[in-house]
C-alpha atoms as a PDB file:
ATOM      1  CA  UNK A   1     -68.375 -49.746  18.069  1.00  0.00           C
ATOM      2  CA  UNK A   2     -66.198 -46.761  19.376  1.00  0.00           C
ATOM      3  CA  UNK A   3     -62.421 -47.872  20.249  1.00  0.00           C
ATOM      4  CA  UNK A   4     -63.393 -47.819  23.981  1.00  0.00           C
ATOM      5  CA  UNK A   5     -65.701 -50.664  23.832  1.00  0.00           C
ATOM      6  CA  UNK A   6     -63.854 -52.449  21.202  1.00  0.00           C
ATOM      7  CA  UNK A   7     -60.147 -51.906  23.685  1.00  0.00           C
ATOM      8  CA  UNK A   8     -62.204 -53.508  26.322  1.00  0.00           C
ATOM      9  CA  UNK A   9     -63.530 -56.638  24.522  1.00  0.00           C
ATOM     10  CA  UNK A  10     -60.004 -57.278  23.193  1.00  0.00           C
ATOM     11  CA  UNK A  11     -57.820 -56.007  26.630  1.00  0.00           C
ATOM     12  CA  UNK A  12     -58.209 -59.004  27.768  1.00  0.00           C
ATOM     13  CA  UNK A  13     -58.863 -61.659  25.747  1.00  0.00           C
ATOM     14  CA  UNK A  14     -60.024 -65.329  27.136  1.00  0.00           C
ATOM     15  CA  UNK A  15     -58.861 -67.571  24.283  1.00  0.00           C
ATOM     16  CA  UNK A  16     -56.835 -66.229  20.964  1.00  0.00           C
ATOM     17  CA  UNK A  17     -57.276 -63.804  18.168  1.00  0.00           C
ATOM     18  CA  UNK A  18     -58.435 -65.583  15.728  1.00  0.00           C
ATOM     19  CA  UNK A  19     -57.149 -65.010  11.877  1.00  0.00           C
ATOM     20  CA  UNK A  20     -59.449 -67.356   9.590  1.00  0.00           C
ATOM     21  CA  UNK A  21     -58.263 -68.165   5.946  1.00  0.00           C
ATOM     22  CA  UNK A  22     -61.569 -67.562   3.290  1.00  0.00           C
ATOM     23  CA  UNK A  23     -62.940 -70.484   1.623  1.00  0.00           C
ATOM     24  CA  UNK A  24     -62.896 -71.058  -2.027  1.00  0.00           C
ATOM     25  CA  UNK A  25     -64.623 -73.749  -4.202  1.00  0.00           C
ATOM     26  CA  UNK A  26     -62.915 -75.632  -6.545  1.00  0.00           C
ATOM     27  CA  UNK A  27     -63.710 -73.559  -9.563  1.00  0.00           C
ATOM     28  CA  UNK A  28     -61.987 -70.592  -7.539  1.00  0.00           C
ATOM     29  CA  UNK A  29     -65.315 -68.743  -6.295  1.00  0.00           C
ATOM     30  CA  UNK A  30     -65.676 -67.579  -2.952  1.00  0.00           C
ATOM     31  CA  UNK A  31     -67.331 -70.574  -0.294  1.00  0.00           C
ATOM     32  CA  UNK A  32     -69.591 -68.642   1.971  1.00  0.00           C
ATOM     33  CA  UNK A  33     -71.018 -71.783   3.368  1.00  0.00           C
ATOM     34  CA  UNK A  34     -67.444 -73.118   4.148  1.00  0.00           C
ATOM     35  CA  UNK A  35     -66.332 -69.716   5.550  1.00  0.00           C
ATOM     36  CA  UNK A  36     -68.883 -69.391   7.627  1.00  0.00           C
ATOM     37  CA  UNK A  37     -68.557 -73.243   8.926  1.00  0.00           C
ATOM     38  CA  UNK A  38     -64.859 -72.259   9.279  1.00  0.00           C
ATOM     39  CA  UNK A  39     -65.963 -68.677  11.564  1.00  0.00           C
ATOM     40  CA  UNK A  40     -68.198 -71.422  13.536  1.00  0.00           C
ATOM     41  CA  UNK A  41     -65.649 -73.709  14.692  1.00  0.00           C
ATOM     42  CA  UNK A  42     -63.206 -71.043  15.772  1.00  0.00           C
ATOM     43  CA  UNK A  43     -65.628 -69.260  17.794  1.00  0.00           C
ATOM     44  CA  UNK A  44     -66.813 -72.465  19.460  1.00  0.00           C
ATOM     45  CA  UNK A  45     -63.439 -73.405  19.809  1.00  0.00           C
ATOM     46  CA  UNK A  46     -62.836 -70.087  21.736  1.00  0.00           C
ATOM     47  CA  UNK A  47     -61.773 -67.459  19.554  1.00  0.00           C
ATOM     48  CA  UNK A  48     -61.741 -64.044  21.479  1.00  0.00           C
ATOM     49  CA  UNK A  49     -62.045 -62.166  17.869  1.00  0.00           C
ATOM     50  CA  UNK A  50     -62.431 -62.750  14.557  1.00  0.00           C
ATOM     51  CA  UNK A  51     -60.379 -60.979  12.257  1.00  0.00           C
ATOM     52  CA  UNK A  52     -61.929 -61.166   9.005  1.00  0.00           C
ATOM     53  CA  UNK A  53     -60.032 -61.051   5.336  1.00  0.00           C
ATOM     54  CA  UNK A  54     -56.831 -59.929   6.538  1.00  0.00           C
ATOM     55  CA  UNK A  55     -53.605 -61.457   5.562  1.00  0.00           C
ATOM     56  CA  UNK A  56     -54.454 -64.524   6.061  1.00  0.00           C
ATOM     57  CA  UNK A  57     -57.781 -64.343   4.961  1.00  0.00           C
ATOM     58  CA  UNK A  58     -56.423 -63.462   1.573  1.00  0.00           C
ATOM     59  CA  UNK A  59     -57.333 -59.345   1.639  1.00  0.00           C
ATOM     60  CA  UNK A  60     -54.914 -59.094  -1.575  1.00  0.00           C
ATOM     61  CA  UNK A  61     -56.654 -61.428  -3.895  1.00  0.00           C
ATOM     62  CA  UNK A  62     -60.751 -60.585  -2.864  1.00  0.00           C
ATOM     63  CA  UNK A  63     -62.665 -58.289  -4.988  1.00  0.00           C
ATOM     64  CA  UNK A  64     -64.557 -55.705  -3.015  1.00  0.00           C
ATOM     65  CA  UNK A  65     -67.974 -57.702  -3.428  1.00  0.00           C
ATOM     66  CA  UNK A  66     -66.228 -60.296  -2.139  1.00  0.00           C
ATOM     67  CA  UNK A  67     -64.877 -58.805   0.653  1.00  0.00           C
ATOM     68  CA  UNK A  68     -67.940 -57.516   1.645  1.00  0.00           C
ATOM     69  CA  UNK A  69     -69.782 -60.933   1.595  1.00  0.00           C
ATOM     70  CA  UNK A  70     -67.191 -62.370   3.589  1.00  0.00           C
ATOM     71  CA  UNK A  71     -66.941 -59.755   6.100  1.00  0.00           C
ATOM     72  CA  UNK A  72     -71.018 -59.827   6.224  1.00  0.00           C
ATOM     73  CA  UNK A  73     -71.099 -63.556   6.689  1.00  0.00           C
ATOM     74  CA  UNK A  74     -68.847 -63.471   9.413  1.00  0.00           C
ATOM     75  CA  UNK A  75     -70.960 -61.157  11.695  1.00  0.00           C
ATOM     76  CA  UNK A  76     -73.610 -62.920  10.709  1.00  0.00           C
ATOM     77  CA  UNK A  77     -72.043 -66.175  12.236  1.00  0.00           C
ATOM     78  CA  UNK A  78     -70.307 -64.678  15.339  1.00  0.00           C
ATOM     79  CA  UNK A  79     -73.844 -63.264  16.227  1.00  0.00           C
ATOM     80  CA  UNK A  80     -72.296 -60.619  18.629  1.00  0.00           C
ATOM     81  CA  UNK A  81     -70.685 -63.332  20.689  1.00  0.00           C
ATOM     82  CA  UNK A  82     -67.185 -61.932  19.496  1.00  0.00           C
ATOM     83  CA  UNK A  83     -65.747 -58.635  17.578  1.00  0.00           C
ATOM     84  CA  UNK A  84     -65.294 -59.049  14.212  1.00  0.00           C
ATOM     85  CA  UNK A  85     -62.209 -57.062  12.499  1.00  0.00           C
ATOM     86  CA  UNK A  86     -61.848 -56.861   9.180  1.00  0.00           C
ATOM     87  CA  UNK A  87     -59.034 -55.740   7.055  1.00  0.00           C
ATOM     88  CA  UNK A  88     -58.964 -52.532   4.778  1.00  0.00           C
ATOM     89  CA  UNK A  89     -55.875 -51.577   2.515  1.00  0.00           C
ATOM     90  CA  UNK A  90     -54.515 -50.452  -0.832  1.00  0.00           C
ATOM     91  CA  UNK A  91     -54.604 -46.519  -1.139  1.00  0.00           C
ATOM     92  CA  UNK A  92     -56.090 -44.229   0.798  1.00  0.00           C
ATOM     93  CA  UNK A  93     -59.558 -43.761  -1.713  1.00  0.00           C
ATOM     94  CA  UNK A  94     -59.095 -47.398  -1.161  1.00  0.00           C
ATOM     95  CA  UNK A  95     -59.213 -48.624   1.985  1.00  0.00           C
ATOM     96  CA  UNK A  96     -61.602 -45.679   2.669  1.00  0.00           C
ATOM     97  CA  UNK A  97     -64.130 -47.679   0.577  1.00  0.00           C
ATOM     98  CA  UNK A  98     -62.992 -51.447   1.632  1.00  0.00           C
ATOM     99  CA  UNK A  99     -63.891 -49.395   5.329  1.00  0.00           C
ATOM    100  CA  UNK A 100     -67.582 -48.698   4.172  1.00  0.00           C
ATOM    101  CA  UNK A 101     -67.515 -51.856   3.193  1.00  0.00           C
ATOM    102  CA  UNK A 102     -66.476 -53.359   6.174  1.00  0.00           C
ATOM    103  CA  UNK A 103     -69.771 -50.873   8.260  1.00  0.00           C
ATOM    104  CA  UNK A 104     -72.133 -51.386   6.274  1.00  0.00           C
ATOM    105  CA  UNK A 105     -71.622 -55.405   6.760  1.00  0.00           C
ATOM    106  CA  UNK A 106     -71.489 -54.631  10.390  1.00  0.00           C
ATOM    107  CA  UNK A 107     -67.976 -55.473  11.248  1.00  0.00           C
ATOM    108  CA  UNK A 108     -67.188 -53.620  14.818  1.00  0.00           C
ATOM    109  CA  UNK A 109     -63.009 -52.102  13.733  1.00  0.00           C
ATOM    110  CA  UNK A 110     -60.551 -52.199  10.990  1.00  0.00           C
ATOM    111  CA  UNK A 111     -57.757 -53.767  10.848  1.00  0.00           C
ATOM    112  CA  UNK A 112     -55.456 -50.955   8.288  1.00  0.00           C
ATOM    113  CA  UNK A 113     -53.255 -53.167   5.721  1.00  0.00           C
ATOM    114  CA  UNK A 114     -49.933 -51.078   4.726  1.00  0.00           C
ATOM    115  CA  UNK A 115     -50.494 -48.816   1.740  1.00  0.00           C
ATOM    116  CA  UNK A 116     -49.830 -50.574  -1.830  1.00  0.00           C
ATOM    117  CA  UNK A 117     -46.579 -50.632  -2.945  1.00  0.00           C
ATOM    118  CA  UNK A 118     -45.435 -47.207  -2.313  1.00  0.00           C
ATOM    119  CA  UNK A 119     -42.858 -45.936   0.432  1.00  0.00           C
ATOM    120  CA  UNK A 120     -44.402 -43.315   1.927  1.00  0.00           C
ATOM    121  CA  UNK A 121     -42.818 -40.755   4.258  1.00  0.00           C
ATOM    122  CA  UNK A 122     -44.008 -40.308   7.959  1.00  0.00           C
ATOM    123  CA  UNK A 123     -46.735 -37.423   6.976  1.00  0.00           C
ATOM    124  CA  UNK A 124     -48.449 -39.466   4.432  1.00  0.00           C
ATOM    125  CA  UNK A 125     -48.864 -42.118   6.636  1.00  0.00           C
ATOM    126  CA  UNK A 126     -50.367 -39.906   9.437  1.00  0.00           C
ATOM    127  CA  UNK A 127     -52.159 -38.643   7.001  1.00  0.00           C
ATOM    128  CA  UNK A 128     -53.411 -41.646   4.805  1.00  0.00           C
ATOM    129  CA  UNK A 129     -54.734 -43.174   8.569  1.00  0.00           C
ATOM    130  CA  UNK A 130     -56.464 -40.468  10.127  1.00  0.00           C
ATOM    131  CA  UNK A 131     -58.172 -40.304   6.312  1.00  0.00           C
ATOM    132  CA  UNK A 132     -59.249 -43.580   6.726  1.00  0.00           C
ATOM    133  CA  UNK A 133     -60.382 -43.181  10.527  1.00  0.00           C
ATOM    134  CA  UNK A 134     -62.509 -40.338   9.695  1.00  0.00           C
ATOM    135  CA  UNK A 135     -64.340 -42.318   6.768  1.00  0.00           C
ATOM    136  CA  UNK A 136     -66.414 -44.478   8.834  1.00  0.00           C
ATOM    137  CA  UNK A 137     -67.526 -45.040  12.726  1.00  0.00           C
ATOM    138  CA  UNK A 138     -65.269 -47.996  12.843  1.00  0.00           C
ATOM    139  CA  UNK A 139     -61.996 -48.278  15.003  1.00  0.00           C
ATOM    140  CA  UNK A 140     -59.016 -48.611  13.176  1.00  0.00           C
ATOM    141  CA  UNK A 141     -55.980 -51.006  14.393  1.00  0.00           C
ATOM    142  CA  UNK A 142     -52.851 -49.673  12.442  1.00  0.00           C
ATOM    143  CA  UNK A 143     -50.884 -52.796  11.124  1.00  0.00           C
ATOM    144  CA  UNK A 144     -47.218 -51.649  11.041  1.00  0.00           C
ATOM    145  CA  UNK A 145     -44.792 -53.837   8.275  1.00  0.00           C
ATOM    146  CA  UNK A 146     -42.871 -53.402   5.028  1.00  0.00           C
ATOM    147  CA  UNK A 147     -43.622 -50.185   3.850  1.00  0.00           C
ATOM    148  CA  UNK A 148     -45.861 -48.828   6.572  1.00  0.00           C
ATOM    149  CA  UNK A 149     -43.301 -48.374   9.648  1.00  0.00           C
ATOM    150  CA  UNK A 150     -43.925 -45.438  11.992  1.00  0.00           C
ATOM    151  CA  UNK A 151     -41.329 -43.627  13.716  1.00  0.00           C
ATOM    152  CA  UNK A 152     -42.183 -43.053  17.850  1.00  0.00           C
ATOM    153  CA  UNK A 153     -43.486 -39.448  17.009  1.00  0.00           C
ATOM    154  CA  UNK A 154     -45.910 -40.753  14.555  1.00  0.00           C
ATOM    155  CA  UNK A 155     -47.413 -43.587  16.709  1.00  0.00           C
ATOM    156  CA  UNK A 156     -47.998 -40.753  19.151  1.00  0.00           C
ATOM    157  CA  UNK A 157     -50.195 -38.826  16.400  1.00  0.00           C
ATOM    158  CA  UNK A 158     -51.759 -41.685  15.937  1.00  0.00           C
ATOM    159  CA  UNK A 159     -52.465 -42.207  19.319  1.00  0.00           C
ATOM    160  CA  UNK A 160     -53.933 -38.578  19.780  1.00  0.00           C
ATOM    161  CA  UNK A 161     -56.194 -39.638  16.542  1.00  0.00           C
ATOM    162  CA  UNK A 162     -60.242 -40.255  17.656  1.00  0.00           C
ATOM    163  CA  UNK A 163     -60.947 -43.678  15.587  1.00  0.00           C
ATOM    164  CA  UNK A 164     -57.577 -45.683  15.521  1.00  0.00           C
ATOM    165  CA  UNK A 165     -57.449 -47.805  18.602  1.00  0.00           C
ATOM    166  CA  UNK A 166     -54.183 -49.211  18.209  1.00  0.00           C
ATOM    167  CA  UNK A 167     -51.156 -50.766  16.520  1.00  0.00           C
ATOM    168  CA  UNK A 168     -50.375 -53.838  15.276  1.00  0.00           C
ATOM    169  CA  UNK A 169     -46.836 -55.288  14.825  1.00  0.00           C
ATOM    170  CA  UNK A 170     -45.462 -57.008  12.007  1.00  0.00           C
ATOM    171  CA  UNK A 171     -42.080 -56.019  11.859  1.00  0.00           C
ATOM    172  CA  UNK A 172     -40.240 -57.068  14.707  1.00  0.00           C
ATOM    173  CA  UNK A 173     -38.264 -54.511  15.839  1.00  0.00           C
ATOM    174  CA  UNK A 174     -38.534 -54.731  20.114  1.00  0.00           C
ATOM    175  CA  UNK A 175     -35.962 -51.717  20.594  1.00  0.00           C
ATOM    176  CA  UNK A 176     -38.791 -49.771  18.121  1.00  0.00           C
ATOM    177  CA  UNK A 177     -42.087 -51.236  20.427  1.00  0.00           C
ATOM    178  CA  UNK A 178     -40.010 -50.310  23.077  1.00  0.00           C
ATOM    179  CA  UNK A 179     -39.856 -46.910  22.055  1.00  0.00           C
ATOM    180  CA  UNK A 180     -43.058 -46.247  20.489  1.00  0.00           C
ATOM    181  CA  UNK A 181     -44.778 -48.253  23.812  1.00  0.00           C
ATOM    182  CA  UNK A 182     -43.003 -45.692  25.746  1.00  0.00           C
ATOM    183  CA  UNK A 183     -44.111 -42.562  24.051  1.00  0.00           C
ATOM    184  CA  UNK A 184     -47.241 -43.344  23.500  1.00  0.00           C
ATOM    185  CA  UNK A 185     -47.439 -43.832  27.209  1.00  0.00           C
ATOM    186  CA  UNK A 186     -45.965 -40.606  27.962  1.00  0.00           C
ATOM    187  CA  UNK A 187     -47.177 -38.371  25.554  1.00  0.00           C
ATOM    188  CA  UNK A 188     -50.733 -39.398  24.391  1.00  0.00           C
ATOM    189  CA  UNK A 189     -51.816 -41.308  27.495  1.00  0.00           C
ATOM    190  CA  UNK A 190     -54.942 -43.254  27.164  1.00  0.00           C
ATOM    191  CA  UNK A 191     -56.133 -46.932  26.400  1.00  0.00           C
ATOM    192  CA  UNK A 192     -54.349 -47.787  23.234  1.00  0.00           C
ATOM    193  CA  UNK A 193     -54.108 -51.454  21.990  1.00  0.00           C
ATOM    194  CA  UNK A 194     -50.724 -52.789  20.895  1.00  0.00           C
ATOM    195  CA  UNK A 195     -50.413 -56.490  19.090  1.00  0.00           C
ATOM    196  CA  UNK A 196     -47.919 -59.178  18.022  1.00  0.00           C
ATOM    197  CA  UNK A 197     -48.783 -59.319  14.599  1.00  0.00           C
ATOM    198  CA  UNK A 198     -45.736 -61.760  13.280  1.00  0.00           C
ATOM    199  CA  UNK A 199     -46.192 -64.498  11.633  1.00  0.00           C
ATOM    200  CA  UNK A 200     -46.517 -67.668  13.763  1.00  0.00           C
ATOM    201  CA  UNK A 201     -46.892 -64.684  16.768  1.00  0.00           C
ATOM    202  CA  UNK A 202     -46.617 -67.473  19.542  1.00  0.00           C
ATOM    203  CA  UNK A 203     -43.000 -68.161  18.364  1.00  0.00           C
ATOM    204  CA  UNK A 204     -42.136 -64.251  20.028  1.00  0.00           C
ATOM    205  CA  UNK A 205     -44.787 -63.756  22.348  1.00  0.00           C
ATOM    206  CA  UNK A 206     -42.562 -64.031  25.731  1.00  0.00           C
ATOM    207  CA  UNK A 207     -40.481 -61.133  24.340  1.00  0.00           C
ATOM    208  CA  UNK A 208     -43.189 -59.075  23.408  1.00  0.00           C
ATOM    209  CA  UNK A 209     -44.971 -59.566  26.533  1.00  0.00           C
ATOM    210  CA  UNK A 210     -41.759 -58.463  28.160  1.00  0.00           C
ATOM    211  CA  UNK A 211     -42.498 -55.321  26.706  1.00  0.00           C
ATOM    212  CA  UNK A 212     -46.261 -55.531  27.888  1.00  0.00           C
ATOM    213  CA  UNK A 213     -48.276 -56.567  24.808  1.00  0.00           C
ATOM    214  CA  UNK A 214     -50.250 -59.612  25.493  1.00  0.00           C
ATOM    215  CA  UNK A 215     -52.334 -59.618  22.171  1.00  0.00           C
ATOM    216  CA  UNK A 216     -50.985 -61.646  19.144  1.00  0.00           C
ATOM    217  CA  UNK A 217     -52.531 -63.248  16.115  1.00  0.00           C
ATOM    218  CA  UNK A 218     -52.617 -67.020  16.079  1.00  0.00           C
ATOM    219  CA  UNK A 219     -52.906 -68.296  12.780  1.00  0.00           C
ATOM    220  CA  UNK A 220     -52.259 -71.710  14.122  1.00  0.00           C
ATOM    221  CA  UNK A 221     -55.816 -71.231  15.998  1.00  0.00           C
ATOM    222  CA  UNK A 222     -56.873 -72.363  11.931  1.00  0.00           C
ATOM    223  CA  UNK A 223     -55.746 -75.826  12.311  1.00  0.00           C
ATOM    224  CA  UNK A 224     -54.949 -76.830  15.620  1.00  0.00           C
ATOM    225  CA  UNK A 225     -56.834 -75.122  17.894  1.00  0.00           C
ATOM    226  CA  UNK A 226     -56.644 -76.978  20.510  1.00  0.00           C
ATOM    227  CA  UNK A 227     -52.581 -75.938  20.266  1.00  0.00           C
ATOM    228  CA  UNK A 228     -53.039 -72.790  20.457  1.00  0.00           C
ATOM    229  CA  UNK A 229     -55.128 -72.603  23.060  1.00  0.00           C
ATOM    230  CA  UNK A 230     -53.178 -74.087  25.577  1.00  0.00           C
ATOM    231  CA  UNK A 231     -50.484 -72.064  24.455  1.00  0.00           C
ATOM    232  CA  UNK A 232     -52.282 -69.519  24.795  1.00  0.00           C
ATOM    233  CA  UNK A 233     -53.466 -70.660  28.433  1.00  0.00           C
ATOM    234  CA  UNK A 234     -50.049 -71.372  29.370  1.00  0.00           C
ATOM    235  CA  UNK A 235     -48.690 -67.822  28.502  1.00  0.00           C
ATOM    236  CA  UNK A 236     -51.621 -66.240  30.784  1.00  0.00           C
ATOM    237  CA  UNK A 237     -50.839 -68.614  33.838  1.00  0.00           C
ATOM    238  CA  UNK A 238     -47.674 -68.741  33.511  1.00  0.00           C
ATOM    239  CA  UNK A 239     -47.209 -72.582  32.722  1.00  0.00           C
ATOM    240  CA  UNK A 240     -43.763 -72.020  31.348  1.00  0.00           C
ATOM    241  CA  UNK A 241     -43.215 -75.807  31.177  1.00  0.00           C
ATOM    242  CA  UNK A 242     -45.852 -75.708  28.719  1.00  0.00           C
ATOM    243  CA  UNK A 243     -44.487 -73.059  26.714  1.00  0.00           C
ATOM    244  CA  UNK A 244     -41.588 -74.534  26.354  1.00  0.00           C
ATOM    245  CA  UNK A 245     -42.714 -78.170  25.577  1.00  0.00           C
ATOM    246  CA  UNK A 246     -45.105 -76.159  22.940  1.00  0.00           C
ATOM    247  CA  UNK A 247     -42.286 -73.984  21.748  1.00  0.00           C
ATOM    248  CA  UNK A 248     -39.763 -76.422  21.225  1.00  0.00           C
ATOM    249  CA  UNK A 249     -41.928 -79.725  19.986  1.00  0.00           C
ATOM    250  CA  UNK A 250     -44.557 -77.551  17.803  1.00  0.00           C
ATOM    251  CA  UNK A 251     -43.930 -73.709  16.998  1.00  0.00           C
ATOM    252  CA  UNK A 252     -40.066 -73.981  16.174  1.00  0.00           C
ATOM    253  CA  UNK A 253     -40.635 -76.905  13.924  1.00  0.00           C
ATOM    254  CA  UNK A 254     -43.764 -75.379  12.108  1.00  0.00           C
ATOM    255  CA  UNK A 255     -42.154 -71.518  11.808  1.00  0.00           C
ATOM    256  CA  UNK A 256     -39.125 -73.661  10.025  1.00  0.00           C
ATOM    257  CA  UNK A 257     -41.541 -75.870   7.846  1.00  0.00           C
ATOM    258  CA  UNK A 258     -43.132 -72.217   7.038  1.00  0.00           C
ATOM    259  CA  UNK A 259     -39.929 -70.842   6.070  1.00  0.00           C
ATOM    260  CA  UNK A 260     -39.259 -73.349   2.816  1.00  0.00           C
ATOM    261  CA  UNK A 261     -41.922 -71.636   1.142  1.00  0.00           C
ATOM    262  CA  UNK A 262     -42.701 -68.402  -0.385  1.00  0.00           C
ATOM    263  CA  UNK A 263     -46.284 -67.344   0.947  1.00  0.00           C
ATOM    264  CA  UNK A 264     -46.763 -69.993   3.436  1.00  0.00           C
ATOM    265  CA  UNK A 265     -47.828 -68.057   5.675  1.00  0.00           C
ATOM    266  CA  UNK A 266     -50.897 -68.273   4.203  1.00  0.00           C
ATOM    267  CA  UNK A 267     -51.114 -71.309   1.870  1.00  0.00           C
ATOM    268  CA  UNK A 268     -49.365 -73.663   4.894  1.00  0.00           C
ATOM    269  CA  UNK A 269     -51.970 -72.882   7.506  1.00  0.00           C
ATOM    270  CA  UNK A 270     -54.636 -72.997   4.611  1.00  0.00           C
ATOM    271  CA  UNK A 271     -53.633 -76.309   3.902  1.00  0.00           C
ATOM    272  CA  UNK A 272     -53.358 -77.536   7.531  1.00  0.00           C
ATOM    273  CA  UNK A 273     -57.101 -76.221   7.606  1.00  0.00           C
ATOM    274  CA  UNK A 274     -57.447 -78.345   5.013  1.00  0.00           C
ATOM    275  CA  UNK A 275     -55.860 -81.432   6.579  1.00  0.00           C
ATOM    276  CA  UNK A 276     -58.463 -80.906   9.231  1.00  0.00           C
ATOM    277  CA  UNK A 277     -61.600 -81.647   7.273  1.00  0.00           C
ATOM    278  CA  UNK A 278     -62.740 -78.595   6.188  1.00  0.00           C
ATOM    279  CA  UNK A 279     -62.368 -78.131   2.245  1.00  0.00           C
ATOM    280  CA  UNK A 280     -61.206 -74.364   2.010  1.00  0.00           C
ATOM    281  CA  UNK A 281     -59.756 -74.394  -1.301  1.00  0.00           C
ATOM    282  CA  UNK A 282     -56.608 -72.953  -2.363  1.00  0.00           C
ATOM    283  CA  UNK A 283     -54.818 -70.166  -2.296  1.00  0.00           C
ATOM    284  CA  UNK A 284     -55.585 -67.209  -4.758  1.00  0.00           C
ATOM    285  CA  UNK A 285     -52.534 -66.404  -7.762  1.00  0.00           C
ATOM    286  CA  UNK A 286     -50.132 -65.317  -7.049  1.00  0.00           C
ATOM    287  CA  UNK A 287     -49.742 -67.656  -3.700  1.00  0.00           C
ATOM    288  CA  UNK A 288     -48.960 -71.016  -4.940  1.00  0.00           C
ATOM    289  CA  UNK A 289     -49.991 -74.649  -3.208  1.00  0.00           C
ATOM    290  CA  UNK A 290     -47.814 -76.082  -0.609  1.00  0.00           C
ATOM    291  CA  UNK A 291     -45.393 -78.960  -1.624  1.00  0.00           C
ATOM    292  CA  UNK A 292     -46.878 -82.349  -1.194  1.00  0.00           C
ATOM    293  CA  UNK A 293     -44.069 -83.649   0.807  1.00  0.00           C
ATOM    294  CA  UNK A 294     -44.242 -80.055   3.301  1.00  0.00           C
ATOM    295  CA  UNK A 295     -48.073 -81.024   3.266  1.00  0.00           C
ATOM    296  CA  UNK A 296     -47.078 -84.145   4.779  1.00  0.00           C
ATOM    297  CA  UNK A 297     -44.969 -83.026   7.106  1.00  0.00           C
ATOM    298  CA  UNK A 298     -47.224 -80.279   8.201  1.00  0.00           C
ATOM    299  CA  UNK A 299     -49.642 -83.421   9.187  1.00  0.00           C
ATOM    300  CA  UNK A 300     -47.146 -85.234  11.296  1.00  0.00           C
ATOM    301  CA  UNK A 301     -46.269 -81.956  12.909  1.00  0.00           C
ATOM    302  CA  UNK A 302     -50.117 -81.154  13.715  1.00  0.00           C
ATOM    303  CA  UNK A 303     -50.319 -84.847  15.481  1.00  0.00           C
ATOM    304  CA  UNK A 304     -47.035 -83.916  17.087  1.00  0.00           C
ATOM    305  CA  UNK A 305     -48.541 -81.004  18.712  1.00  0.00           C
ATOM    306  CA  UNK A 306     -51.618 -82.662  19.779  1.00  0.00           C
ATOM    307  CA  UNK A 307     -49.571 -85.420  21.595  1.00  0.00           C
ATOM    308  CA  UNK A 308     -47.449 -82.881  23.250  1.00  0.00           C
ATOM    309  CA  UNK A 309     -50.944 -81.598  24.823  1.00  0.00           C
ATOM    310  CA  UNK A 310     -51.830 -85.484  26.017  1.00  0.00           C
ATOM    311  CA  UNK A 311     -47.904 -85.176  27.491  1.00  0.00           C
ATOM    312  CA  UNK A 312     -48.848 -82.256  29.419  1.00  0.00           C
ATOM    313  CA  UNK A 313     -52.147 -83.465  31.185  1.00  0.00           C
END
């Protein structure tokens, strides 16, 4: 897939991006059969993409056999129906292999993980990214965060790159999107993708649309679907009642519950995946397990937002 066709299957997206956690048995092995059951329900569910073994899916902890399985089983189970992503990181030789990975299991783009550990300066960046979208026929979405922040001038290279289709946002800086938005638009003009990519993305999605970027993760879209689709509804029509109600009764409460935990962004939503019936596993060293009692509460708060919904009707 070329980053035309891919910017047009994900411009404008009926239902949210969807982020799924990978499945491990319970001596630690990957679960392709409870992956792939997990891929099922979130494109029936209405998933617009699936973005396979990225953060949440665990990227760090997979071997590259094990990405590639994983990456190969979803495509596999979306059937075409939706665009698979998948994630590719490390160092540049790297995530230029995780990328051939990623083809030859037939994913349709990349999703590009910040470089390991080191703090590079603007032209190794540019240059570690154009690497990697040269190594394969696969768009690349640029995942700005920690060490891998881009200055306007280099989103603009980017954007005058053939292969990388756009940029995702982890960091949170809205006078930065603002300015690299703007650039972009002036200086490199064509269709480049721009996404919410923090954590809990719903909790900061009216500002960034403010600034025109309707596509965000949802890595509630896990374990309460039906949540984040009609946030996710509401947003595109304009329900602001029931962004609020949603906001105030479900995504504040779970973004603080997320908070008392190192790694939860991961091993909290795995869990509440969990608490839905599906046996994922746990999380990979060096993520740790959820307390019991924020398991508990994560429960209540999943039941909470499904009688918000029932409020709303």
């Amino acid at each position: 897939m070329t980053p035309a066709p891919l910017a047009a299957r994900l411009r404008d997206p009926g239902g949210p991006l969807f982020f799924p956690v990978t499945a491990f048995a319970s001596d630690g092995s990957l679960d392709l059969g409870v992956y792939r059951a997990h891929v099922r329900r979130g494109v029936e569910a209405g998933a617009a993409a699936v973005f396979a073994c990225c953060g949440t899916g665990e990227f760090h902890a997979l071997t590259p056999e094990e990405f590639e399985a994983c990456v190969g089983a979803a495509v596999a189970e979306t059937a075409g129906r939706v665009p698979v992503v998948a994630g590719a990181g490390y160092g540049t030789a790297l995530a230029v292999r995780y990328a051939r990975l990623a083809e030859a299991a037939g994913a349709d783009g990349l999703l590009a993980m910040p470089p390991y550990l080191v703090v590079p300066a603007q032209e190794g960046l540019l240059r570690h990214y154009r690497e990697l979208a040269a190594a394969t026929a696969l768009p690349v979405i640029v995942y700005q965060r920690d060490n891998a922040v881009l200055t306007p001038e280099t989103a603009v290279g980017l954007a005058r790159t053939e292969g990388i289709a756009g940029l995702k946002d982890g960091l949170g800086d809205l006078d930065l999107m603002q300015r690299i938005i703007s650039a972009v638009r002036t200086e490199a003009p064509r269709d480049f993708l721009y996404f919410n990519g923090l954590p809990t993305a719903e909790q900061t999605q009216l500002a960034y649309r403010a600034l025109g970027v309707t596509l965000y993760s949802s890595a509630v879209f896990c374990f309460a679907p039906a949540v984040a689709l009609a946030f996710h509804r509401a947003l595109a029509e304009g329900d602001d009642d029931t962004v609020r109600r949603l906001l105030d009764g479900f995504y504040r409460p779970f973004v603080d519950l997320r908070a008392e935990g190192r790694g939860y962004a991961v091993a909290l939503v795995k869990a509440g995946v969990r608490l839905g019936g599906l046996d994922v596993g746990e999380v990979r060293p060096p993520l740790h397990e959820p307390a019991e009692d924020h398991v508990k509460r994560l429960a209540r708060l999943i039941e909470r937002g499904h009688e918000l919904l029932e409020e709303t009707r």
